[in-house]
C-alpha atoms as a PDB file:
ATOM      1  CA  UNK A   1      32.424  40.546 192.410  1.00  0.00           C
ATOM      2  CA  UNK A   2      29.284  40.304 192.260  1.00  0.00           C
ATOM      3  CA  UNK A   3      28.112  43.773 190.793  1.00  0.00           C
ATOM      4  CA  UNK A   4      30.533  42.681 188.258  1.00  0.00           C
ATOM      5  CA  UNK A   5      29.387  39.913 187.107  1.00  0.00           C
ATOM      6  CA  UNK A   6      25.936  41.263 187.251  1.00  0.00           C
ATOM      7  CA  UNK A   7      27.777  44.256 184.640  1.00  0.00           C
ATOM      8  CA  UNK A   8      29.614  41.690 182.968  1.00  0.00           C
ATOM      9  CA  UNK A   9      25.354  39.744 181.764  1.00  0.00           C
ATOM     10  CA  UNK A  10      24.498  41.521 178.338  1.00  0.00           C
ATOM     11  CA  UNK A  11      21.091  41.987 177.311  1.00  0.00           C
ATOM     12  CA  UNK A  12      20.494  41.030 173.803  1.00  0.00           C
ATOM     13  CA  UNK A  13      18.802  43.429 171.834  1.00  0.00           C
ATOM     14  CA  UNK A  14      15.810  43.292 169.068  1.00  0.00           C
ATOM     15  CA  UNK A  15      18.161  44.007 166.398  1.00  0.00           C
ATOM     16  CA  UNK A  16      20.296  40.889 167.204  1.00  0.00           C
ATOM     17  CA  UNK A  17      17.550  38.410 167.432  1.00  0.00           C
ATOM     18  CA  UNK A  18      16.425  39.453 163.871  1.00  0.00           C
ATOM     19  CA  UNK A  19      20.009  38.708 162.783  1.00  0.00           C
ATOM     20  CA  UNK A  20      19.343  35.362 164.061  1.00  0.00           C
ATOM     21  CA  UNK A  21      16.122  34.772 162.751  1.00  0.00           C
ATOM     22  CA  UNK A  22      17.264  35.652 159.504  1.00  0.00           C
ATOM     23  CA  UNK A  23      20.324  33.363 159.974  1.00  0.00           C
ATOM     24  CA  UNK A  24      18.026  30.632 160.660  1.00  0.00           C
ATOM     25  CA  UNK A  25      16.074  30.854 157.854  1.00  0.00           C
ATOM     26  CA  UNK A  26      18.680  31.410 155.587  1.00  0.00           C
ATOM     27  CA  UNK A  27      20.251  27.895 156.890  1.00  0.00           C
ATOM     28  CA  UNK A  28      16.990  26.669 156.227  1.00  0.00           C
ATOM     29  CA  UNK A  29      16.935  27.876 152.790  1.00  0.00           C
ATOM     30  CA  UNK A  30      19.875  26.280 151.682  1.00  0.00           C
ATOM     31  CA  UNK A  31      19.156  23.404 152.804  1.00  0.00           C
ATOM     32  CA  UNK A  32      15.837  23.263 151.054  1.00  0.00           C
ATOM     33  CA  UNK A  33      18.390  24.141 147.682  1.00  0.00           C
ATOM     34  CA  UNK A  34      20.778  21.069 148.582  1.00  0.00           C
ATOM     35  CA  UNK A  35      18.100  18.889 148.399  1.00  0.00           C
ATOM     36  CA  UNK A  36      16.175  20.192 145.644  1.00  0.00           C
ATOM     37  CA  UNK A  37      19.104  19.412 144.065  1.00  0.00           C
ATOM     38  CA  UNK A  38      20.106  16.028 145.068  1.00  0.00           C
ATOM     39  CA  UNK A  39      16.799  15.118 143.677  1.00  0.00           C
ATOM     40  CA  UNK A  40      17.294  16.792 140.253  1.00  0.00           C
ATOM     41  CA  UNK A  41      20.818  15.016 140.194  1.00  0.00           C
ATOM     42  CA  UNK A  42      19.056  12.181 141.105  1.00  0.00           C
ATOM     43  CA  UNK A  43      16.574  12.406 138.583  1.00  0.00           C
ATOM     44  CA  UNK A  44      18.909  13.088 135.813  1.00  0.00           C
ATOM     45  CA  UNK A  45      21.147  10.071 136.887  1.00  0.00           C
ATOM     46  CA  UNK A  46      17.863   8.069 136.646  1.00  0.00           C
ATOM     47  CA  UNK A  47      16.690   9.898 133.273  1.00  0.00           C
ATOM     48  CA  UNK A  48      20.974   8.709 131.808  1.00  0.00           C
ATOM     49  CA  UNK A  49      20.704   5.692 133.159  1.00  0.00           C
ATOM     50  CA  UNK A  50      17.527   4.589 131.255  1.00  0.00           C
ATOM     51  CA  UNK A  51      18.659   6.280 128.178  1.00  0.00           C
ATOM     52  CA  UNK A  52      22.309   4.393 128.117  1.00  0.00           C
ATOM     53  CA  UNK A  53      19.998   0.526 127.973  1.00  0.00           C
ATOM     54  CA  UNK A  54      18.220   2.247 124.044  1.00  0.00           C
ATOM     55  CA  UNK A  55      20.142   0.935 121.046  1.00  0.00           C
ATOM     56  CA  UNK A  56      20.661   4.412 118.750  1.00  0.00           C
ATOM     57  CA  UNK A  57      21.281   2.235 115.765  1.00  0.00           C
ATOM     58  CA  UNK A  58      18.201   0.347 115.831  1.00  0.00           C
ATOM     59  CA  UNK A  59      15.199   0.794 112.974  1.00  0.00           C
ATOM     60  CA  UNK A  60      12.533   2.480 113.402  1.00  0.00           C
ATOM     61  CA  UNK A  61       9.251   0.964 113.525  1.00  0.00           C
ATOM     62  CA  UNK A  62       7.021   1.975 110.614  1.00  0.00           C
ATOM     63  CA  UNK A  63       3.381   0.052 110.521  1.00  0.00           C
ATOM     64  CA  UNK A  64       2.489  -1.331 107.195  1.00  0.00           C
ATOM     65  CA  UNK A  65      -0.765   1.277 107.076  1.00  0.00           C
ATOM     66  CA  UNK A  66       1.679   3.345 106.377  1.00  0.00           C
ATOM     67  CA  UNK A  67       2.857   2.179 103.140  1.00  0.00           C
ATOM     68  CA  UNK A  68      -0.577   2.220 102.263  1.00  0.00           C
ATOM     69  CA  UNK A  69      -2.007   6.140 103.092  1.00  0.00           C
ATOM     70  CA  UNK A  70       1.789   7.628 104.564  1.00  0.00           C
ATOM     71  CA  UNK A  71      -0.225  10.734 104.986  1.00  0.00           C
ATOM     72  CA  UNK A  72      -2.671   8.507 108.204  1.00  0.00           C
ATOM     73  CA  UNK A  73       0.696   8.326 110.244  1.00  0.00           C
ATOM     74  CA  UNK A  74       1.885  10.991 112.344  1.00  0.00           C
ATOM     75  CA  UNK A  75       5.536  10.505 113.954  1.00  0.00           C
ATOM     76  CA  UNK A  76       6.340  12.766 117.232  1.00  0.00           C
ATOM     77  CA  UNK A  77      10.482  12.909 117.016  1.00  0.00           C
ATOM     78  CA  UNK A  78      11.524  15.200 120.305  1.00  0.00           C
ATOM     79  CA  UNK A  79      14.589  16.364 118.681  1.00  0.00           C
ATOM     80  CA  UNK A  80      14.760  18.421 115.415  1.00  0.00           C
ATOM     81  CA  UNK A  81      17.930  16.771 114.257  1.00  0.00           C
ATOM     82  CA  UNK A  82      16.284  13.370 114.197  1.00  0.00           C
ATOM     83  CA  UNK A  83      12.785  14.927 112.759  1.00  0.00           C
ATOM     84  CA  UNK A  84      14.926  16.082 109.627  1.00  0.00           C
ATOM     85  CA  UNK A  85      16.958  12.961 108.978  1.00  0.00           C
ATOM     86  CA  UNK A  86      13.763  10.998 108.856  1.00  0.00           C
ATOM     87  CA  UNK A  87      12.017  13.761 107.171  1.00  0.00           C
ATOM     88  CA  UNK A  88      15.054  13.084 104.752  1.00  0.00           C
ATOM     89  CA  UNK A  89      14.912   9.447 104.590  1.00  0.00           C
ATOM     90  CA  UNK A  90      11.049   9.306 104.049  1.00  0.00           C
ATOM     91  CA  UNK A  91      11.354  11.598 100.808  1.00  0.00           C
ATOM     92  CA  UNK A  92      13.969   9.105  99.947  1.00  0.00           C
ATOM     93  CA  UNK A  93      12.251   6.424 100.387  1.00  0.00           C
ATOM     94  CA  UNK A  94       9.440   7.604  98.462  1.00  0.00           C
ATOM     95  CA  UNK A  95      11.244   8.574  95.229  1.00  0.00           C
ATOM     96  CA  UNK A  96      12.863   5.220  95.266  1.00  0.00           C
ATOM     97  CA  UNK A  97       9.423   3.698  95.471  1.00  0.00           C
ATOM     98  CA  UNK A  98       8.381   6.018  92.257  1.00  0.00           C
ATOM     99  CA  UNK A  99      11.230   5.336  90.629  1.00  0.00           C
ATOM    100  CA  UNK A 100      11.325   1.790  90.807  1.00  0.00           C
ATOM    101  CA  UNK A 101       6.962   1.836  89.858  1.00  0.00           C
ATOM    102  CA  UNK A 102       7.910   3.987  86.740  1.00  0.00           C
ATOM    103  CA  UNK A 103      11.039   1.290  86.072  1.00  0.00           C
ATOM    104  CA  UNK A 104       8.306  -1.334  86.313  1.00  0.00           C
ATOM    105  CA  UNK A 105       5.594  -0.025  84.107  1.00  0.00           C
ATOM    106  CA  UNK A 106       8.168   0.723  81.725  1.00  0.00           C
ATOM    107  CA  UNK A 107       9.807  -2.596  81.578  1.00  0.00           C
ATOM    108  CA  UNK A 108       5.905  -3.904  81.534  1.00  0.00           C
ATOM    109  CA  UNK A 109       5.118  -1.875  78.141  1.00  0.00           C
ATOM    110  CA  UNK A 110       8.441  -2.654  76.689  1.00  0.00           C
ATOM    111  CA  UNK A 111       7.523  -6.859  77.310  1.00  0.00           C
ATOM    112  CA  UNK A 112       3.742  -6.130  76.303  1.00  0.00           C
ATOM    113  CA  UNK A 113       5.143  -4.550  72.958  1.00  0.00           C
ATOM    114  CA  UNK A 114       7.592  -7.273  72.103  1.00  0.00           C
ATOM    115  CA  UNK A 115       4.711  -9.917  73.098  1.00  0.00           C
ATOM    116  CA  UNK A 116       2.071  -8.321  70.374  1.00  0.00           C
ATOM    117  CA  UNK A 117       5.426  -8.205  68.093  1.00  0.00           C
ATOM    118  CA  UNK A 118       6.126 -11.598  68.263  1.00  0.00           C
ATOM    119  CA  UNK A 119       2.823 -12.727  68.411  1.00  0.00           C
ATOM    120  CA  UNK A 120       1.652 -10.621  65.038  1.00  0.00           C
ATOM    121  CA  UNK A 121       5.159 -12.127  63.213  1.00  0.00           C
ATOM    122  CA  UNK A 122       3.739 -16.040  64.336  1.00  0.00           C
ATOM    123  CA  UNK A 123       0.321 -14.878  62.838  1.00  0.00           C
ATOM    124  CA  UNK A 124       2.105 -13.756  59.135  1.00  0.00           C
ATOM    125  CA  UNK A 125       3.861 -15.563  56.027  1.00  0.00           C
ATOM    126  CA  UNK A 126       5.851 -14.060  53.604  1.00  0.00           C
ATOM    127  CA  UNK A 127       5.063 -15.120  50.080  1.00  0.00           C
ATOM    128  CA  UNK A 128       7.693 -14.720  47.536  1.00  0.00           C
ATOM    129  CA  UNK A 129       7.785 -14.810  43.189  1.00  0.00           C
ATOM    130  CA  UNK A 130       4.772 -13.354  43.027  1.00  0.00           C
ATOM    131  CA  UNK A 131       3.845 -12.511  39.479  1.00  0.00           C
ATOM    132  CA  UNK A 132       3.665  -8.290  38.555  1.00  0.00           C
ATOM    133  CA  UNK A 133       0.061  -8.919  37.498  1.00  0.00           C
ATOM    134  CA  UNK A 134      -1.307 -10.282  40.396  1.00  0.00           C
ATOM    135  CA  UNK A 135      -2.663  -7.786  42.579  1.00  0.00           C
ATOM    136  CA  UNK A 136      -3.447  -7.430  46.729  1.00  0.00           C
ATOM    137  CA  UNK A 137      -6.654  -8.436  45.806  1.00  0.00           C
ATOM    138  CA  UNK A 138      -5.964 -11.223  44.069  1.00  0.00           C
ATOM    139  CA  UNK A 139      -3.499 -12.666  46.862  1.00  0.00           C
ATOM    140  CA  UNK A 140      -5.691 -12.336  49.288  1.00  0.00           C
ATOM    141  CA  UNK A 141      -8.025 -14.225  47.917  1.00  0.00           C
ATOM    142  CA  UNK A 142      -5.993 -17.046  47.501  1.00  0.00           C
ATOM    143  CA  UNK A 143      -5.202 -17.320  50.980  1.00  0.00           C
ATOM    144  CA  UNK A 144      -8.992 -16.454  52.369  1.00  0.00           C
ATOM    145  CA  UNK A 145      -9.275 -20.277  52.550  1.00  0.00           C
ATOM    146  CA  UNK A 146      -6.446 -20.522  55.416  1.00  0.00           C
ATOM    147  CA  UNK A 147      -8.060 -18.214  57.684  1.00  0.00           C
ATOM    148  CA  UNK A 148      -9.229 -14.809  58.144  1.00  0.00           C
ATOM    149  CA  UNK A 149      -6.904 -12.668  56.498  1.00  0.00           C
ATOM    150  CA  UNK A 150      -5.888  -9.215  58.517  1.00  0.00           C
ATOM    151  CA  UNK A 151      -3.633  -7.428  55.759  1.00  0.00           C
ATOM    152  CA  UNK A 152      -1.956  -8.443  52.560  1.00  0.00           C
ATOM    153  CA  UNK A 153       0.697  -6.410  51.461  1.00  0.00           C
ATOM    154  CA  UNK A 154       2.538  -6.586  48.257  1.00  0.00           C
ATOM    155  CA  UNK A 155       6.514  -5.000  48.011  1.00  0.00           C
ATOM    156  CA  UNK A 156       8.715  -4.339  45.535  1.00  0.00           C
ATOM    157  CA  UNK A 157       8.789  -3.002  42.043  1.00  0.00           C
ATOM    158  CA  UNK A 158       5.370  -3.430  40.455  1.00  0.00           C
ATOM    159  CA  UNK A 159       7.125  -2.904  37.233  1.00  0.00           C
ATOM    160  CA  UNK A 160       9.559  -6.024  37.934  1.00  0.00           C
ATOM    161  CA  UNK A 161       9.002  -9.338  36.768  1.00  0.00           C
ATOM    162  CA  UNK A 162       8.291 -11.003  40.525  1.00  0.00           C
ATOM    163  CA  UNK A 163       7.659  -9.312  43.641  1.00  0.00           C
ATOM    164  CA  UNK A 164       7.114 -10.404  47.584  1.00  0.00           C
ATOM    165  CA  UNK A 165       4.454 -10.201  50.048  1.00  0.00           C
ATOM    166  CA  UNK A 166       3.094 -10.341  53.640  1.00  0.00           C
ATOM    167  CA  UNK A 167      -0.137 -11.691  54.426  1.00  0.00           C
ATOM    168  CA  UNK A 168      -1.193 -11.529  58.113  1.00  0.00           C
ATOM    169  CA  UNK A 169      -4.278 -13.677  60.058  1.00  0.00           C
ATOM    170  CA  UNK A 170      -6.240 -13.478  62.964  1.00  0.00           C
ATOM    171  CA  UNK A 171      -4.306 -16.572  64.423  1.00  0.00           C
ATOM    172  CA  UNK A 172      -1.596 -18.755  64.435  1.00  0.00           C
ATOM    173  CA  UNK A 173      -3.571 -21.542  62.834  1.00  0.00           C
ATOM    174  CA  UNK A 174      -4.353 -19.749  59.427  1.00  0.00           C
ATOM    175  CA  UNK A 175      -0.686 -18.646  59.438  1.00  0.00           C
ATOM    176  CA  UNK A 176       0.806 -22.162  59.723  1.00  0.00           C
ATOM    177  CA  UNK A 177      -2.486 -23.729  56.972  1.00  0.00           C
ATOM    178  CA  UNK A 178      -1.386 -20.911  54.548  1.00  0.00           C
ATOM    179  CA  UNK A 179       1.932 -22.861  54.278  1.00  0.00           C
ATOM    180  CA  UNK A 180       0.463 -25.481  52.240  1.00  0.00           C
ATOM    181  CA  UNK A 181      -0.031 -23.244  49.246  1.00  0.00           C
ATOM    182  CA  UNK A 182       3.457 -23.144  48.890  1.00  0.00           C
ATOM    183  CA  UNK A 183       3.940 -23.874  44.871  1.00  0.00           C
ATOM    184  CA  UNK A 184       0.312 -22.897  43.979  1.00  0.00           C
ATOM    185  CA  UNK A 185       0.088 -21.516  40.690  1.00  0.00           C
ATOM    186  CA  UNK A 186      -0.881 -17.644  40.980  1.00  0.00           C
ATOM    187  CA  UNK A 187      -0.795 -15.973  37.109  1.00  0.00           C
ATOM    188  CA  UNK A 188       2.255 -17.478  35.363  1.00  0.00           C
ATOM    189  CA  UNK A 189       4.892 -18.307  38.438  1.00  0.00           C
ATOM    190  CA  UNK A 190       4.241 -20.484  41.346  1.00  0.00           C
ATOM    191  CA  UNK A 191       4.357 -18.838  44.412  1.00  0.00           C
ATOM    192  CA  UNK A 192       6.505 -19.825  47.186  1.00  0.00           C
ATOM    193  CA  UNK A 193       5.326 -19.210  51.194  1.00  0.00           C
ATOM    194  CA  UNK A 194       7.662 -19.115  54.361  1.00  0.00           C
ATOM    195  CA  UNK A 195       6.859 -17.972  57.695  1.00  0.00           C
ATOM    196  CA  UNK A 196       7.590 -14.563  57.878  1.00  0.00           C
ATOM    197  CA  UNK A 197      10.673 -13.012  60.487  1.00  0.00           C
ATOM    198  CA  UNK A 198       9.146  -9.862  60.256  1.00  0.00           C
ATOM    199  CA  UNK A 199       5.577  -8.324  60.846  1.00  0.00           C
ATOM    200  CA  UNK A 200       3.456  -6.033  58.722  1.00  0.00           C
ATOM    201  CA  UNK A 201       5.135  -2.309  59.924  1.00  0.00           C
ATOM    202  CA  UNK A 202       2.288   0.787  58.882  1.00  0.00           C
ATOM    203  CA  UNK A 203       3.468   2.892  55.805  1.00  0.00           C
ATOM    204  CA  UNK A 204       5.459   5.638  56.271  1.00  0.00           C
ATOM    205  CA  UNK A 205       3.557   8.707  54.497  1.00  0.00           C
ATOM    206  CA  UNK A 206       7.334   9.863  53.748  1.00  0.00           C
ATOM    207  CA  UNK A 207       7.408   7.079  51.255  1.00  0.00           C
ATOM    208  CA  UNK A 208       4.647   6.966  49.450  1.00  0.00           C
ATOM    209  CA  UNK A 209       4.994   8.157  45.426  1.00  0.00           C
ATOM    210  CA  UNK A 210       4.579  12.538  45.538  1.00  0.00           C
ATOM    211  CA  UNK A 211       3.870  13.837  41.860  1.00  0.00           C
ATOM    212  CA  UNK A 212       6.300  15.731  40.425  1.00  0.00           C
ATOM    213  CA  UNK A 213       7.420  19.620  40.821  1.00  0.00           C
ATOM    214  CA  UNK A 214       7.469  20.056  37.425  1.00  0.00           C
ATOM    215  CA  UNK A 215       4.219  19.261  35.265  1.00  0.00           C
ATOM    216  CA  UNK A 216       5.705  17.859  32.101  1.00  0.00           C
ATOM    217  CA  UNK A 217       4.661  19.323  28.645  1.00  0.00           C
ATOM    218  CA  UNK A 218       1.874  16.830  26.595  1.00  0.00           C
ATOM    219  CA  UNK A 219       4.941  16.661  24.068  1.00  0.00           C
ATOM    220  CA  UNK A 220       7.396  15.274  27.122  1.00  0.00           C
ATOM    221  CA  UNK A 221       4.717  12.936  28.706  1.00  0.00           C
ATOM    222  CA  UNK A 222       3.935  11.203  24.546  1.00  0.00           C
ATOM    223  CA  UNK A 223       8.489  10.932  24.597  1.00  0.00           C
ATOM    224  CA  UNK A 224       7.813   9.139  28.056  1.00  0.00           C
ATOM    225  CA  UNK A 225       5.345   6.863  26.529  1.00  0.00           C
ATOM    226  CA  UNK A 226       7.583   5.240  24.216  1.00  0.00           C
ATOM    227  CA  UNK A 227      10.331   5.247  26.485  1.00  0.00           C
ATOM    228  CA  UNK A 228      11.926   2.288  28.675  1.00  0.00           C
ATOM    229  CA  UNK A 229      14.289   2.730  31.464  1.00  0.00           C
ATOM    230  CA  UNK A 230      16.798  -0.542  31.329  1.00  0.00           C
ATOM    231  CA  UNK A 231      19.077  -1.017  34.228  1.00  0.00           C
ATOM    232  CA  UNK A 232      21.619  -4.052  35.302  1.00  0.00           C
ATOM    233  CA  UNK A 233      23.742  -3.788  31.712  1.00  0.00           C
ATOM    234  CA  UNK A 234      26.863  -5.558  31.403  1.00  0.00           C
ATOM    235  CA  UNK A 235      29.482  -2.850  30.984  1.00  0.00           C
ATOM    236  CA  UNK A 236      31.448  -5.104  28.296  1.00  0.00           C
ATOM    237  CA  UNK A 237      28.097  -4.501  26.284  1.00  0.00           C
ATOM    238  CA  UNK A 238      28.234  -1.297  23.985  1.00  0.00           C
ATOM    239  CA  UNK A 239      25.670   1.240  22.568  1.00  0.00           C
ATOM    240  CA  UNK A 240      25.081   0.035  19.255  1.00  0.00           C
ATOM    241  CA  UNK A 241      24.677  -3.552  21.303  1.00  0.00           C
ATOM    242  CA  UNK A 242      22.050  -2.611  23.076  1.00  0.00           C
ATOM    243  CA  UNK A 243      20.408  -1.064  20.473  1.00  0.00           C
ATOM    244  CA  UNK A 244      19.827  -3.891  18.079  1.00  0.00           C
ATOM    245  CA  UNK A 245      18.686  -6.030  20.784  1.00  0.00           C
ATOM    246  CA  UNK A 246      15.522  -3.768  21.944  1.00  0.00           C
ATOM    247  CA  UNK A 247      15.163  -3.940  17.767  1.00  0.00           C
ATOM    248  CA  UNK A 248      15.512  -7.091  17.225  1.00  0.00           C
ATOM    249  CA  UNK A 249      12.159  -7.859  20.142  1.00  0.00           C
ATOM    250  CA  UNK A 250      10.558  -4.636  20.273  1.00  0.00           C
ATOM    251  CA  UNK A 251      10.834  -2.730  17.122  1.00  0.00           C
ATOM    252  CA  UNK A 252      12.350   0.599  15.956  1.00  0.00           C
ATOM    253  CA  UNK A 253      14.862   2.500  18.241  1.00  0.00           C
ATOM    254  CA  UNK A 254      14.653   6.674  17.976  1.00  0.00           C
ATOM    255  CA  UNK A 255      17.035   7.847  20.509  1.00  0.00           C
ATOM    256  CA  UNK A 256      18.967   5.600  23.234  1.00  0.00           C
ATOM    257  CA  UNK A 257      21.194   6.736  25.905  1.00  0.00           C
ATOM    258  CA  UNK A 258      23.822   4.160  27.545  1.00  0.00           C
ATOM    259  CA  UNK A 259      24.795   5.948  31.260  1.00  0.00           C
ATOM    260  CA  UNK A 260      27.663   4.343  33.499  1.00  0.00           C
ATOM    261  CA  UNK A 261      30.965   4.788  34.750  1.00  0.00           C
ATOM    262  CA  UNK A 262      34.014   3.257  36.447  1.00  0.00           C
ATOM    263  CA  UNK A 263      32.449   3.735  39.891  1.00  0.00           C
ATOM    264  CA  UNK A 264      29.369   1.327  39.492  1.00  0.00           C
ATOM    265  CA  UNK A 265      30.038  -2.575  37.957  1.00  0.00           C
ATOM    266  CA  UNK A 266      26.519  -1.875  35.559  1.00  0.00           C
ATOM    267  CA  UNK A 267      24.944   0.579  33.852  1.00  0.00           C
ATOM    268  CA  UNK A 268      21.955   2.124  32.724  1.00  0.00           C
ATOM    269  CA  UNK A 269      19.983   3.015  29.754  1.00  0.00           C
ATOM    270  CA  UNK A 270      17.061   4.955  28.396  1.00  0.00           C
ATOM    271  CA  UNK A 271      15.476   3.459  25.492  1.00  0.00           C
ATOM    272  CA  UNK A 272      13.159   5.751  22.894  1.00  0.00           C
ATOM    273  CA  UNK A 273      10.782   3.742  20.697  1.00  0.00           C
ATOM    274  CA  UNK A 274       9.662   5.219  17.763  1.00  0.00           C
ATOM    275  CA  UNK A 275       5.908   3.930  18.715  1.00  0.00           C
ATOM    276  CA  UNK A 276       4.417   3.518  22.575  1.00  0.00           C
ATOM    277  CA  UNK A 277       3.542  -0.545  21.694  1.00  0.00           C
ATOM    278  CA  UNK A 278       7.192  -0.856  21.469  1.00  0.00           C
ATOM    279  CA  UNK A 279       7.676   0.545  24.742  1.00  0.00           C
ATOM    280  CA  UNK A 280       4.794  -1.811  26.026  1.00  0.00           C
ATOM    281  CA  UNK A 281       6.335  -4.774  24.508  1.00  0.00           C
ATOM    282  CA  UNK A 282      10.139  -4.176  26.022  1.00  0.00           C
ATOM    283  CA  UNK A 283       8.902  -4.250  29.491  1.00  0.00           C
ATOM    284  CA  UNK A 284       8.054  -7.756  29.112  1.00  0.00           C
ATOM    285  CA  UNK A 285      12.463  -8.102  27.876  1.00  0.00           C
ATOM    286  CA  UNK A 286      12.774  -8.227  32.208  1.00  0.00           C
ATOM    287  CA  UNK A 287      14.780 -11.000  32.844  1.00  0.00           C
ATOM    288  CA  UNK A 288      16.211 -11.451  29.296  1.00  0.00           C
ATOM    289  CA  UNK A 289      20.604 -12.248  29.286  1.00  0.00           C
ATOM    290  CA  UNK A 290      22.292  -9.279  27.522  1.00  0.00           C
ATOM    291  CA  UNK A 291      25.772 -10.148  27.811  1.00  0.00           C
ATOM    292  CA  UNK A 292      26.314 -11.654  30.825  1.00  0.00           C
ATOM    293  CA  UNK A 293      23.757 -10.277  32.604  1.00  0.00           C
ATOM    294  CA  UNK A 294      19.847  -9.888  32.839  1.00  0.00           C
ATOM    295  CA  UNK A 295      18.384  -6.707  32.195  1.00  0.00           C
ATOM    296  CA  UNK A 296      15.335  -5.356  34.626  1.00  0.00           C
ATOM    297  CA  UNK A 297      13.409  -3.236  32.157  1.00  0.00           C
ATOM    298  CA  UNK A 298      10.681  -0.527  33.833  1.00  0.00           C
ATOM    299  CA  UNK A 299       8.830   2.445  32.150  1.00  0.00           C
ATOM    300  CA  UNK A 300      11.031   5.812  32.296  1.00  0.00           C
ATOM    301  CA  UNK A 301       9.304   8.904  34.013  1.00  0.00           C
ATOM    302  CA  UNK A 302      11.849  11.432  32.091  1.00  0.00           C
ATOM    303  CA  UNK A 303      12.025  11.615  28.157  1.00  0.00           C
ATOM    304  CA  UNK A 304      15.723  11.223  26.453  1.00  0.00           C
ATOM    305  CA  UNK A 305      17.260  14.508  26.889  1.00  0.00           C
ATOM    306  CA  UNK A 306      19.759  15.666  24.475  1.00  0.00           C
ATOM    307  CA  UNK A 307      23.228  15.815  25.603  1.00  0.00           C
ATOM    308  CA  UNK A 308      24.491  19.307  27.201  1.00  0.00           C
ATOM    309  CA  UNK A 309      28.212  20.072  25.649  1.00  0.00           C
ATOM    310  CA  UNK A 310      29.386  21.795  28.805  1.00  0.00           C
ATOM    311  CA  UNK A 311      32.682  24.198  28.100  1.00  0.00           C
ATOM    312  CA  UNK A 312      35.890  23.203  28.826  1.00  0.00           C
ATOM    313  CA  UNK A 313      37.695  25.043  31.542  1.00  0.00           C
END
């Protein structure tokens, strides 16, 4: 029995205890794993649990230096996504901010125009009936008393019997003194002064008188002497009417050409004098009843031209 037990006792070998060595140490290895990673989980419980307490929808934080110089400010954003949307926000923001400045500096010049508007309309008065002989000059002088006088212009018809004008000052006070001359005598009509609605606007160059395209002949410009261009004629008034009453004040009618039609409630005439005086003497017939009406006589700046017989068709 014995020699079989002693038979029966294996020896290990060298190549076993490696195997068990290397057993060993691969125990030990994975245990070194398992806990490597119970701390990572452990970590990244800790990392979730802090991140669950932040509030996602809450604003941002943005120092008021950086309204001032944006470009002094530099925001680290870990994740890209974010890093755009504020990227996106910030341009945003800033072309609100330019478009509201350029809303406000426009509003601001539109207020500062209508301010110097209104203020240059308080600073004028409109003067009406003023006579045709009285000129800018002349006006102005009349009102140099009030206050300093900025611009005096004169409108309407300088051929017409009265006309109108606007006379700005410097300030309010010579505006509101010049209404005093209201019914001062000025050449032969008294002239009559309101507080203007409007202010003096610049000329338009588009306006002003151009000469004519066509140089008239010495013969034309002697016919346009001696002629008168009548307008505001009762239409119950005929020809031969109108006629003997340029005669009757003026003196000898040549040629005389009654225009009008159904369209218009007047009409219009050119009157040919056989002498320029007569011509000279007719514009002074402004105002005059002929018919039911008054006439406004002017000087013509085309002769009489013969009627054109056009062909039937």
């Amino acid at each position: 029995m014995a020699a079989v037990a002693e038979s029966a006792i294996v020896v290990p070998s060298d190549d076993h205890n490696q195997q068990l060595r290397n057993r060993d140490d691969n125990d030990d290895n994975e245990n070194d794993r398992s806990d490597s990673k119970s701390e990572f989980e452990t970590d990244m419980r800790k990392l979730v649990d802090l991140l669950s307490k932040l509030n996602p929808s809450a604003k941002e934080f943005v120092p008021s230096s950086y309204a001032l110089n944006p470009q002094s400010v530099v925001v680290v954003v870990p994740d890209d996504n974010r890093k755009s949307s504020n990227d996106d926000q910030h341009f945003d923001n800033n072309r609100r901010r330019r478009n509201y400045y350029n809303q406000g500096r426009r509003r601001m010049h539109a207020r500062t125009v209508k301010a110097q508007r209104e203020d240059c309309i308080r600073r004028t008065v409109y003067v009406s009936d003023i006579d045709q002989q009285v000129t800018e000059e002349q006006l102005a002088r009349l009102f140099i008393g009030c206050g300093q006088v900025v611009d005096c212009r004169v409108c309407g018809d300088p051929h017409s019997v009265l006309r109108f004008a606007f006379i700005e000052f410097s300030d309010e006070y010579g505006a509101r003194t010049a209404l005093n001359l209201s019914g001062t005598m000025l050449g032969y009509y008294p002239v009559r002064v309101l507080p203007s609605k409007t202010a003096i606007l610049p000329v338009n160059p588009s306006f002003l008188p151009r000469p004519p395209v066509i140089e008239q002949s010495e013969d034309e410009r002697e016919m346009c002497a001696r002629t008168v261009y009548c307008t505001n004629i009762d239409k119950k008034v005929s020809q031969a009417e109108v006629k003997v009453f340029f005669e009757s004040i003026c003196g000898e009618v040549s040629r005389l050409r009654l225009l009008g039609d159904h369209m218009h409630s007047t009409r219009i005439a050119f009157v040919e004098f056989v002498i320029a005086e007569s011509a000279i003497i007719a514009l002074n017939c402004s105002g005059m009843v002929l018919g039911a009406l008054p006439i406004r006589v002017s000087p013509s700046k085309t002769p009489v031209r013969p009627r054109v017989n056009r062909p039937m068709v």
